[in-house]
C-alpha atoms as a PDB file:
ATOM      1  CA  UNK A   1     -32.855  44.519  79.165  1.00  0.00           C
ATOM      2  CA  UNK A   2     -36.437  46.329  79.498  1.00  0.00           C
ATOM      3  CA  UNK A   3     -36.542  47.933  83.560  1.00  0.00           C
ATOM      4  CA  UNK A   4     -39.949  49.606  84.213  1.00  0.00           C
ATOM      5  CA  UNK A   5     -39.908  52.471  86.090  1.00  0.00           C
ATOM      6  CA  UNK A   6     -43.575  52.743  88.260  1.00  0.00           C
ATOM      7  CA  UNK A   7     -45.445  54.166  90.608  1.00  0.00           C
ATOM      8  CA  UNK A   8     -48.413  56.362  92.049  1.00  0.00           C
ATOM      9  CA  UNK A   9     -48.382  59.809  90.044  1.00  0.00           C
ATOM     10  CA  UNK A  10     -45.786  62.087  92.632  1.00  0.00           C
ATOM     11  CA  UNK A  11     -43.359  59.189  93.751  1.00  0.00           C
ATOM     12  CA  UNK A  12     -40.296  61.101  91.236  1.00  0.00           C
ATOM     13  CA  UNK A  13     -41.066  58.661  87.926  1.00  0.00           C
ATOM     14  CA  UNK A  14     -39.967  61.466  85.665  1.00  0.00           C
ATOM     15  CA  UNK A  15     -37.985  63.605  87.300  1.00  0.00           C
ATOM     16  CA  UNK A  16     -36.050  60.041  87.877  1.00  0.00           C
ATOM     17  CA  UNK A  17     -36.070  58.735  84.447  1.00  0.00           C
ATOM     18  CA  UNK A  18     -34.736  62.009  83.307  1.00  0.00           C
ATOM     19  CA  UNK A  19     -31.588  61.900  84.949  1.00  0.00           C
ATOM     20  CA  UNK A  20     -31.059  58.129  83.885  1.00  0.00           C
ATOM     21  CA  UNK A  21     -31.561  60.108  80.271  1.00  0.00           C
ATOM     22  CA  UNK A  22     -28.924  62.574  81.039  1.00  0.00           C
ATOM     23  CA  UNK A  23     -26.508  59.901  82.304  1.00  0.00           C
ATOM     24  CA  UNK A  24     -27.011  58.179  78.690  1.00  0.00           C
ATOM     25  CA  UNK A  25     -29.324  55.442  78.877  1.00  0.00           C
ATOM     26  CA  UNK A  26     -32.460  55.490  76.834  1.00  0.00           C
ATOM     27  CA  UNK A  27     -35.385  56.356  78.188  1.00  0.00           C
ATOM     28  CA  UNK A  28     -39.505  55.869  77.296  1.00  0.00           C
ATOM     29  CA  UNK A  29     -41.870  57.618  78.353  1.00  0.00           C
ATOM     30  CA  UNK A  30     -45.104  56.083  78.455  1.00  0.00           C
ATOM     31  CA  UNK A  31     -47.294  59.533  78.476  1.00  0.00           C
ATOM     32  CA  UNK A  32     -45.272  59.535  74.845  1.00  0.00           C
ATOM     33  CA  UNK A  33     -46.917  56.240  73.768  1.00  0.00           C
ATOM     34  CA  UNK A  34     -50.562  55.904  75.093  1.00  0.00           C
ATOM     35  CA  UNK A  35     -52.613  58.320  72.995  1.00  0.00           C
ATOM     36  CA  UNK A  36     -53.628  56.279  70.329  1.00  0.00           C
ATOM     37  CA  UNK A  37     -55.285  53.767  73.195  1.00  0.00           C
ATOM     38  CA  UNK A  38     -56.985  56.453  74.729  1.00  0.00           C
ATOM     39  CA  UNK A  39     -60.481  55.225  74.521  1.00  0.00           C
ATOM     40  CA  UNK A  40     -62.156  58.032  77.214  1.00  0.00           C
ATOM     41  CA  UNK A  41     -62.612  59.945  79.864  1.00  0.00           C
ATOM     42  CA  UNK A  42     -63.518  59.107  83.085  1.00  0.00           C
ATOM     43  CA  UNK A  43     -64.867  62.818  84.417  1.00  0.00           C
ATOM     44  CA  UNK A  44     -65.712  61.391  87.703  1.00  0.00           C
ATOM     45  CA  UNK A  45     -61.986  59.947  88.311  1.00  0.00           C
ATOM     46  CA  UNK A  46     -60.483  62.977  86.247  1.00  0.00           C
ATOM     47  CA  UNK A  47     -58.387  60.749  84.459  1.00  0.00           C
ATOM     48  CA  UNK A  48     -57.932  59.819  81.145  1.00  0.00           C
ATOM     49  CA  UNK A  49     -59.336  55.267  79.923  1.00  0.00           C
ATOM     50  CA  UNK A  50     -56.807  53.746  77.958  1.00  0.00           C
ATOM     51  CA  UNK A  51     -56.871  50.588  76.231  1.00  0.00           C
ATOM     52  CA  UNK A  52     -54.299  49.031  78.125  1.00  0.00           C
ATOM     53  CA  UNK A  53     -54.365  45.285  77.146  1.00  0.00           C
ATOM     54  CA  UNK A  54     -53.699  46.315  73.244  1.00  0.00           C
ATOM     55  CA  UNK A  55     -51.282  48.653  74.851  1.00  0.00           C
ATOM     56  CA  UNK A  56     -49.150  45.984  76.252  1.00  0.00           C
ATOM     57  CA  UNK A  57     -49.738  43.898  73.143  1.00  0.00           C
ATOM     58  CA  UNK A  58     -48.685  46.317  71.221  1.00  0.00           C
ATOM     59  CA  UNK A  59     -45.595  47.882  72.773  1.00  0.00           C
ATOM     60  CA  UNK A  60     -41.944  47.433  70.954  1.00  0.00           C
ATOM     61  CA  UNK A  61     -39.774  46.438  73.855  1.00  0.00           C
ATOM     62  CA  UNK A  62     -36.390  48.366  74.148  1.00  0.00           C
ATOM     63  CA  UNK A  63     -32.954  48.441  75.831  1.00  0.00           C
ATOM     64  CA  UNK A  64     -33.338  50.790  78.579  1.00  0.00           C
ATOM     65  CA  UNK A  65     -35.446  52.081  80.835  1.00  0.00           C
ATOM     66  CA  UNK A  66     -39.758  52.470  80.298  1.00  0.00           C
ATOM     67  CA  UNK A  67     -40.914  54.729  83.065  1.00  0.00           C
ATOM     68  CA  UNK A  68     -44.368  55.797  83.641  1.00  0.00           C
ATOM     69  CA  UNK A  69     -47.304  54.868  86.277  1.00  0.00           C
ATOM     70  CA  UNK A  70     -48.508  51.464  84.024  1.00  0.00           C
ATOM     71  CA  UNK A  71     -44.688  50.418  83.296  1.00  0.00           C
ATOM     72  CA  UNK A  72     -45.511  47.263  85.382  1.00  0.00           C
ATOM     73  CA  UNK A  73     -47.937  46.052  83.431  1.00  0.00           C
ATOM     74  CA  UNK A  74     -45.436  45.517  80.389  1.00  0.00           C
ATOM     75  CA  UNK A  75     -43.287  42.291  80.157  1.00  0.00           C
ATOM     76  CA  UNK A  76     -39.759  44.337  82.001  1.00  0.00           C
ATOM     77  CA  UNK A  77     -37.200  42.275  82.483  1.00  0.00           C
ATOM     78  CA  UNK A  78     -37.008  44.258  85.831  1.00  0.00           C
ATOM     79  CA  UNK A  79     -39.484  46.707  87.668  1.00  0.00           C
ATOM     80  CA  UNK A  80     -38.956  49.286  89.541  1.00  0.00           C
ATOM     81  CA  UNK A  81     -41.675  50.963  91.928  1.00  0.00           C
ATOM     82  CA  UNK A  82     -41.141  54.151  93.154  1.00  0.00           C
ATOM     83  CA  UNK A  83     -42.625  54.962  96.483  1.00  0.00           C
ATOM     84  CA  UNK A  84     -43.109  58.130  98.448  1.00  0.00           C
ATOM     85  CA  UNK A  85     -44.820  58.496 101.620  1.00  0.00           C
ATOM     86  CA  UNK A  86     -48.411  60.010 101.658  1.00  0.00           C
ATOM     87  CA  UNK A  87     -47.963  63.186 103.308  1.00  0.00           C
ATOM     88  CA  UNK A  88     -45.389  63.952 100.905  1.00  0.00           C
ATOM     89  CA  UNK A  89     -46.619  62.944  98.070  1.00  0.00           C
ATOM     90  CA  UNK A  90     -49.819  64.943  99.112  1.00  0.00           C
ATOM     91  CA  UNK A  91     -47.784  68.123  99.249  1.00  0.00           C
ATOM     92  CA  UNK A  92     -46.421  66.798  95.632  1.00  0.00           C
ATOM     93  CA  UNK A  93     -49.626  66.833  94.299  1.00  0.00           C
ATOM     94  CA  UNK A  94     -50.660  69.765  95.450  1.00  0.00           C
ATOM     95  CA  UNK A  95     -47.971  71.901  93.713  1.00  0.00           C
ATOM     96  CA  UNK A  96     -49.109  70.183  90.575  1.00  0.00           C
ATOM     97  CA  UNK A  97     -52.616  71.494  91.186  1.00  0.00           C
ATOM     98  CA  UNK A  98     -54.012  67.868  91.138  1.00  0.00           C
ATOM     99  CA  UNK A  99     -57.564  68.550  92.826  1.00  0.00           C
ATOM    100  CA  UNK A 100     -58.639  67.593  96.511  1.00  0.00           C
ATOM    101  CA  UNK A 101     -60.106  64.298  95.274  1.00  0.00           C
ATOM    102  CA  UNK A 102     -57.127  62.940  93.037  1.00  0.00           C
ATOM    103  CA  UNK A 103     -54.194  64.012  95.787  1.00  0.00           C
ATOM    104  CA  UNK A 104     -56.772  62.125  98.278  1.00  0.00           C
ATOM    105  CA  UNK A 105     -57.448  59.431  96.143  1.00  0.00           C
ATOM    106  CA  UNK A 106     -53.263  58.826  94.642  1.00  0.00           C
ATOM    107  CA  UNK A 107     -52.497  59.542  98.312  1.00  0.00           C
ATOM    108  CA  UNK A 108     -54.296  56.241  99.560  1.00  0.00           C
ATOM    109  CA  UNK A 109     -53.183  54.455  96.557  1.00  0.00           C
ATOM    110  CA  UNK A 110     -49.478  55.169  97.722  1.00  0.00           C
ATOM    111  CA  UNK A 111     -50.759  54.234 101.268  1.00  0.00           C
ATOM    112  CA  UNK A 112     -52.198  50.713  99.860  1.00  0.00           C
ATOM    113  CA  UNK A 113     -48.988  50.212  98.142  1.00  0.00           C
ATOM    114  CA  UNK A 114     -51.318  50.154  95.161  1.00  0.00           C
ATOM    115  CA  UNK A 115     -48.635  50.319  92.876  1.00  0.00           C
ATOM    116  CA  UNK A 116     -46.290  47.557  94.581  1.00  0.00           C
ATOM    117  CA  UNK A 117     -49.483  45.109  94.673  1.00  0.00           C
ATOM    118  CA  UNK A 118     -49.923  45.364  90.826  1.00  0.00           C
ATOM    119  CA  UNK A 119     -46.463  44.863  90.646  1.00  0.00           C
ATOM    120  CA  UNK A 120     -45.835  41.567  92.613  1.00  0.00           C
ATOM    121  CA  UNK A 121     -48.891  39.982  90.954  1.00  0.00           C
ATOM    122  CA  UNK A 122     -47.292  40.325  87.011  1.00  0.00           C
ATOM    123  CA  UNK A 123     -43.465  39.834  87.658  1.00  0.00           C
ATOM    124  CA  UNK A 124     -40.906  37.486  89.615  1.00  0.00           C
ATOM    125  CA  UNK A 125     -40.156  38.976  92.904  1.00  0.00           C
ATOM    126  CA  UNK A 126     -36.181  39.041  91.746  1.00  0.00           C
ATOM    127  CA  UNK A 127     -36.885  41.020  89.996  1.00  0.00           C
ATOM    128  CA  UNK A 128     -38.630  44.554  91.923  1.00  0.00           C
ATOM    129  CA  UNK A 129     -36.828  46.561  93.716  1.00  0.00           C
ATOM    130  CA  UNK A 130     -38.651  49.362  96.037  1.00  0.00           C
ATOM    131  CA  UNK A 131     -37.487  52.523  96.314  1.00  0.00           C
ATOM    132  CA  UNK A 132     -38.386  55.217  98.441  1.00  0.00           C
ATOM    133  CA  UNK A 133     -37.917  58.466  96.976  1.00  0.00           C
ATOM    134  CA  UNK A 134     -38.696  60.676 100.034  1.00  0.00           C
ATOM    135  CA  UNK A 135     -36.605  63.012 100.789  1.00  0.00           C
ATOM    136  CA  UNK A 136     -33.766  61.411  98.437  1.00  0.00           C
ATOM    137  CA  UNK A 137     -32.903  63.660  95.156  1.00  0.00           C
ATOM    138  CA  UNK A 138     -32.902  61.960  91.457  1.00  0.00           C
ATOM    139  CA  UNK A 139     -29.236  61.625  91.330  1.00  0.00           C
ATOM    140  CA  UNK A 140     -29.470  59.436  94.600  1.00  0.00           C
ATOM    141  CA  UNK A 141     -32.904  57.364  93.227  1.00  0.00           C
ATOM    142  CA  UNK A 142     -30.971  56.692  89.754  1.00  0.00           C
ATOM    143  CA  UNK A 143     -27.765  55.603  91.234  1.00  0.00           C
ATOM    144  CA  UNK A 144     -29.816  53.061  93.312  1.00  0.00           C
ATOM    145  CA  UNK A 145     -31.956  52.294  89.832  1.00  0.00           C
ATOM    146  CA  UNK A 146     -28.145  51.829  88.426  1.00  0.00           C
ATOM    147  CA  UNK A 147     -27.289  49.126  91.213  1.00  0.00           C
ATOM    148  CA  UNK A 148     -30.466  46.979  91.033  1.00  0.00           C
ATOM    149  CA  UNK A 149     -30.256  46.694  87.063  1.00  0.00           C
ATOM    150  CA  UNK A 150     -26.394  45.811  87.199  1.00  0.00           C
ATOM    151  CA  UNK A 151     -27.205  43.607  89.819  1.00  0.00           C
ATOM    152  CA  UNK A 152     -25.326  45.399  92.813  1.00  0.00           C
ATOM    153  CA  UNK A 153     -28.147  45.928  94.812  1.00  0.00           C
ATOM    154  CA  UNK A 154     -30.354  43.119  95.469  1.00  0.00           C
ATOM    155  CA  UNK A 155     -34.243  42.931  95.025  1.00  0.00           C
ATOM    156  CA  UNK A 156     -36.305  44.034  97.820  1.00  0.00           C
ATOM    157  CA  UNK A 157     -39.642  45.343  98.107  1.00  0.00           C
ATOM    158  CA  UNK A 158     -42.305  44.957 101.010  1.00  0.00           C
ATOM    159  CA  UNK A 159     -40.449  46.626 103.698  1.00  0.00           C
ATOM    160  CA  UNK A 160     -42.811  49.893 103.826  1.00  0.00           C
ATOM    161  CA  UNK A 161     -46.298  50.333 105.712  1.00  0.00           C
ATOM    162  CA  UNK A 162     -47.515  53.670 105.285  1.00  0.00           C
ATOM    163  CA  UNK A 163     -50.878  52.088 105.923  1.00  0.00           C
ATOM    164  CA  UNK A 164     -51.037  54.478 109.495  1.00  0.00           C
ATOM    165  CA  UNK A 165     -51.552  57.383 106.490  1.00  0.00           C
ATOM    166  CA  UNK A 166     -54.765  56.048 105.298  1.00  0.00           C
ATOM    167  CA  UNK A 167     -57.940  59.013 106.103  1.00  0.00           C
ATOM    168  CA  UNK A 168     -61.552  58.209 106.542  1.00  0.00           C
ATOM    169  CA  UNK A 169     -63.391  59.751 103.996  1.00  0.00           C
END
């Protein structure tokens, strides 16, 4: 079974995915598997085109877990989507040095449950789970990851409006 592991840069994808590692399941990055699609830059965005239909055409499904901000877009057999609310995430962002425009910018994504949208469009809603990851450390996030793929903990999503964090620009 292939479970994606998405969400807006910030929302704990790695961090996440590497303590499902540690506990032994396998683990994908994506950032490990895009460069050959890379087709660009988008200076204006700061952020990197990628070829992402060939991508998806292209990608070797495995046993475990795929984690990265385009898992969704690959056939999973589940999907997670990591959430995290704006102001937080903002503050995330910032220690990562991400510049005024792309904390603003993934911070209104996370607020438009950008992400969760995608999501819902390409896969059966059995099978997303939402989980936010504010305030909650990996070990708690992967144990509730653990649940949903063995079917413990139900599918949910939907239940989050951070839409009051959305700034006028």
């Amino acid at each position: 079974m292939m479970c994606g592991i998405t969400g807006t840069p910030g929302t704990g994808k790695s961090l996440i995915s590497d303590e499902l590692g540690r506990r032994g399941h396998t683990v994908v990055h994506l950032t490990d598997t895009i460069r050959p699609y890379i087709t660009g830059d988008d200076e204006q965005r700061d952020t990197e085109i990628f070829d992402d239909e060939r991508w998806v055409a292209e990608f070797v499904p495995v046993d475990g877990f795929v984690e990265g901000h385009f898992a969704h877009l690959l056939p999973c057999d589940r999907v997670v989507v990591l959430r995290c609310r704006p102001d937080e995430l903002k503050k995330r962002l910032e220690q990562r040095k991400y510049s005024a425009g792309k904390v603003m910018e993934n911070a209104d994504a996370e607020a438009l449950d950008d992400c969760l949208i995608e999501t819902v469009d390409l896969h059966d809603a059995g099978n997303i789970f939402e989980l936010d990851t504010t305030g909650h450390d990996p070990g708690f996030c992967a144990d509730r990851i653990e649940g949903f793929v063995a079917g413990k903990i139900p599918a949910q999503f939907g239940t989050l409006d951070w839409s009051g964090f959305l700034e006028v620009h």
